[in-house]
Protein backbone atom coordinates (compact mmCIF):
# COMPACT_ATOMS: atom_id res chain seq x y z
CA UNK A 1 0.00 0.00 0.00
CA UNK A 2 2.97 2.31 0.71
CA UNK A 3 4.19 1.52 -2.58
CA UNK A 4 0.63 2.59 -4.33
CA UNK A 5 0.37 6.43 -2.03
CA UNK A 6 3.95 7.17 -3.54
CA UNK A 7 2.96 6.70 -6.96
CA UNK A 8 -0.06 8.57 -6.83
CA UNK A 9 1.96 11.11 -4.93
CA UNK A 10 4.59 10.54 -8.05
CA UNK A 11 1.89 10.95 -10.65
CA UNK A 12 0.24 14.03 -8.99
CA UNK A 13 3.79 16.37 -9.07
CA UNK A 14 3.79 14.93 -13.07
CA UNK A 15 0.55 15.62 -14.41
CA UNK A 16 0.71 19.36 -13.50
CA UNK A 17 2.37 21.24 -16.21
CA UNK A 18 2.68 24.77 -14.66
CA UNK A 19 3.89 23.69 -11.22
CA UNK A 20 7.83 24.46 -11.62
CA UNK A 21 6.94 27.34 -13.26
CA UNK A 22 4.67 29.05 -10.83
CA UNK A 23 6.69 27.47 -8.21
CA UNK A 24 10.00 29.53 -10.02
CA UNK A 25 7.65 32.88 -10.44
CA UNK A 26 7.26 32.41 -6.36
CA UNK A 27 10.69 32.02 -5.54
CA UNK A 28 11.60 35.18 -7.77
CA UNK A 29 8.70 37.17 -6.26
CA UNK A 30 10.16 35.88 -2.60
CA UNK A 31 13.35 37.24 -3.56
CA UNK A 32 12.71 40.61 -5.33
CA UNK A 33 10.35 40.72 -2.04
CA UNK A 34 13.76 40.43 0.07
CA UNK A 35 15.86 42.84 -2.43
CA UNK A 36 13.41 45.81 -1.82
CA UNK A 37 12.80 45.14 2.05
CA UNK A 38 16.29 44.58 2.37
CA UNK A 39 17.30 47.94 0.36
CA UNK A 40 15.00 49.83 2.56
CA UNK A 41 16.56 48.42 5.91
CA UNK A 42 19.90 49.11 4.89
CA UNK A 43 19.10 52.97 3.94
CA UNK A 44 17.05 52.67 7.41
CA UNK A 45 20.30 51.23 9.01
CA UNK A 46 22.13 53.93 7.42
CA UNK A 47 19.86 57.26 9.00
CA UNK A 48 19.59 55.61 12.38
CA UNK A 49 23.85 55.40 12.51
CA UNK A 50 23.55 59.34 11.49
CA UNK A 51 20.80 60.66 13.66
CA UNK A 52 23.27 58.53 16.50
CA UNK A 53 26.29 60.66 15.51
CA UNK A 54 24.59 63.89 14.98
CA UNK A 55 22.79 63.48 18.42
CA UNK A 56 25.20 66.11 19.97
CA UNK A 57 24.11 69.07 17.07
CA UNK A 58 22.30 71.84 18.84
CA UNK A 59 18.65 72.49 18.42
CA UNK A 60 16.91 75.66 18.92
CA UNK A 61 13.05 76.19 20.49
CA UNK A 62 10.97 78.65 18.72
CA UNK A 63 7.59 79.48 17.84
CA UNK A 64 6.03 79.02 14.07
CA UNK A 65 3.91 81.25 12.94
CA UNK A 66 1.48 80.30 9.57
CA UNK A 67 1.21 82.91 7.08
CA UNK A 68 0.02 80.58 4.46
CA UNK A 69 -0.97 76.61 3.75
CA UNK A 70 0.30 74.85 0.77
CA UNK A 71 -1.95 71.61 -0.60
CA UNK A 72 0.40 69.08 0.44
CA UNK A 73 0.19 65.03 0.53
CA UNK A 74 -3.31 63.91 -0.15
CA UNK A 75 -4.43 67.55 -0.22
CA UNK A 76 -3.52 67.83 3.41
CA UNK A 77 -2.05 71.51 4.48
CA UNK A 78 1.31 72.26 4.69
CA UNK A 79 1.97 75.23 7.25
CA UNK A 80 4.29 77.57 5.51
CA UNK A 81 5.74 80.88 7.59
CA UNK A 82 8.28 82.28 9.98
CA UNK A 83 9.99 80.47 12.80
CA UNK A 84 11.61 82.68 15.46
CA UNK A 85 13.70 80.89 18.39
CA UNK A 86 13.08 82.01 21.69
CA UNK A 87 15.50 84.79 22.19
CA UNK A 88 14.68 86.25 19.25
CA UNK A 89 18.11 85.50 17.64
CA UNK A 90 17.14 83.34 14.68
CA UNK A 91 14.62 84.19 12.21
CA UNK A 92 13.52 81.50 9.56
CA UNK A 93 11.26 82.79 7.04
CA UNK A 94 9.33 80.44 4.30
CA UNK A 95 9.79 77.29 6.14
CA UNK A 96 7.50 74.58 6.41
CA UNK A 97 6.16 72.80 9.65
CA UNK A 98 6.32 69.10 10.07
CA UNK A 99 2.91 69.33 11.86
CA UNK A 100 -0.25 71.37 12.33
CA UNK A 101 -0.63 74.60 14.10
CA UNK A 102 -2.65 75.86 17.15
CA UNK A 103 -6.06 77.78 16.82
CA UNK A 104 -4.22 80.57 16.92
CA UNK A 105 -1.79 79.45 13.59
CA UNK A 106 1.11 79.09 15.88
CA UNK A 107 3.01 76.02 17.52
CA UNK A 108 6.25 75.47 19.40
CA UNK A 109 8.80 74.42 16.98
CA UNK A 110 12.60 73.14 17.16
CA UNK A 111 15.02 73.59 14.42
CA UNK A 112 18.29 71.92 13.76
CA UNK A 113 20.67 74.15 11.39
CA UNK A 114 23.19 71.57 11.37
CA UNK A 115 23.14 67.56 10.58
CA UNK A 116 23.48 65.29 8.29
CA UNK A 117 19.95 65.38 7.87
CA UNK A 118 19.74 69.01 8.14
CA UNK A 119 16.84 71.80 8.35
CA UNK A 120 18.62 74.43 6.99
CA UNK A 121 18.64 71.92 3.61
CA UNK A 122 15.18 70.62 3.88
CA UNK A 123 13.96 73.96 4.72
CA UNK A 124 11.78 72.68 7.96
CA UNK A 125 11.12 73.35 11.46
CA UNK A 126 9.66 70.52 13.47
CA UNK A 127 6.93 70.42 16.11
CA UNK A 128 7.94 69.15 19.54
CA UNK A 129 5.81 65.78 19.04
CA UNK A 130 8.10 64.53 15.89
CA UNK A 131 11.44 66.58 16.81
CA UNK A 132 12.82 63.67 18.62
CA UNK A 133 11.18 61.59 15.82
CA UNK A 134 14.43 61.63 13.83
CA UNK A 135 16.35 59.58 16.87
CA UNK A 136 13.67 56.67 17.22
CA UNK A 137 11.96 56.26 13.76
CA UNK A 138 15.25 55.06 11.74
CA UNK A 139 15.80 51.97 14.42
CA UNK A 140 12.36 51.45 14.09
CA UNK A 141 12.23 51.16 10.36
CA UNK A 142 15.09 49.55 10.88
CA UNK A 143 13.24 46.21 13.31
CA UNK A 144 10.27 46.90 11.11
CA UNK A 145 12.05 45.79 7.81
CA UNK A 146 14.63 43.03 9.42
CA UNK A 147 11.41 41.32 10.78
CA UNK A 148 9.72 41.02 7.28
CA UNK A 149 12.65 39.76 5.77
CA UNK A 150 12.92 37.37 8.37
CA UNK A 151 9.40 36.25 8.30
CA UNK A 152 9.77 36.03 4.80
CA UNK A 153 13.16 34.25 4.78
CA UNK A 154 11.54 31.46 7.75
CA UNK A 155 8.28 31.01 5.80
CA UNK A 156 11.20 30.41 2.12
CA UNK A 157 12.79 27.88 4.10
CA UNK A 158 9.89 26.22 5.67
CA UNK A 159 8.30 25.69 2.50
CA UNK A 160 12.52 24.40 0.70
CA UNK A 161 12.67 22.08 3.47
CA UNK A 162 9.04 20.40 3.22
CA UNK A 163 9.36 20.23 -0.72
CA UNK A 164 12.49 18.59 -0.09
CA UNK A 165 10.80 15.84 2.59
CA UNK A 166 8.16 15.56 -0.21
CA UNK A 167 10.29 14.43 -2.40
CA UNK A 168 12.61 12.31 -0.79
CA UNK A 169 10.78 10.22 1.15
């Protein structure tokens, strides 16, 4: 009886003619899968090593002040205006806010001139709820995209290592 169940188990993986194939178009879709998570853990990687050696730039507290809103992402507003720091020393005019305003079209604001990841370049000032964002989201990113490539990479191997019981029995 053995002897008939590997047969039919024999004559099953032979009469489908688009197995290998779709079993090929898997694996490459596994791996380009891999590629691009694995791309965007290594740029990831690389912001959360520069945010750790620019942790010792200065930032400066300020207020923003809207003067206008620009459609932004999904028609959202962007808060363009002027950021002043607190002692009145620095003046920023035209940049944008990372988040919304107060009632009042203000909002506490910190901006960091120098970085690798600058806001003198990007031309922002950042409210106090994302400022510290730039520390904690890269090594987040960072587990986010090593666990789905290692999900991914179990789940490739589970499935290797049962084809290969399958077939040698």
């Amino acid at each position: 009886m053995n002897e008939h169940v590997q047969l039919a188990q024999a004559d099953l993986r032979t009469e489908r003619p688009g197995r290998r194939r779709r079993g090929a178009l898997k694996m490459a879709g596994n791996i380009a899968y891999c590629v691009f998570f694995g791309l965007l853990f290594i740029v990831s990687l690389l912001l959360g090593i520069s945010s750790a050696f620019s942790a010792t730039q200065r930032s400066y507290s300020g207020t923003f002040t809207q003067h206008s809103c620009e459609s932004g992402y999904r028609g959202r507003c962007e808060s363009v205006g002027t950021w002043v720091s607190d002692n009145g020393s620095m003046v920023k005019k035209n940049v944008q806010l990372d988040g919304d305003v107060n009632s009042d079209g203000t909002a506490p604001a910190t901006y960091t001139p120098k970085d690798f990841n600058n806001d003198a370049e990007n031309n922002i000032v950042h409210t106090s709820t994302w400022a510290p964002a730039r520390f904690w989201l890269p090594w987040a990113l960072v587990l986010l995209f090593g666990g789905l490539i290692l999900v991914r990479a179990r789940a490739m191997r589970r499935k290797l290592l049962s084809r290969r019981a399958a077939s040698n029995p």
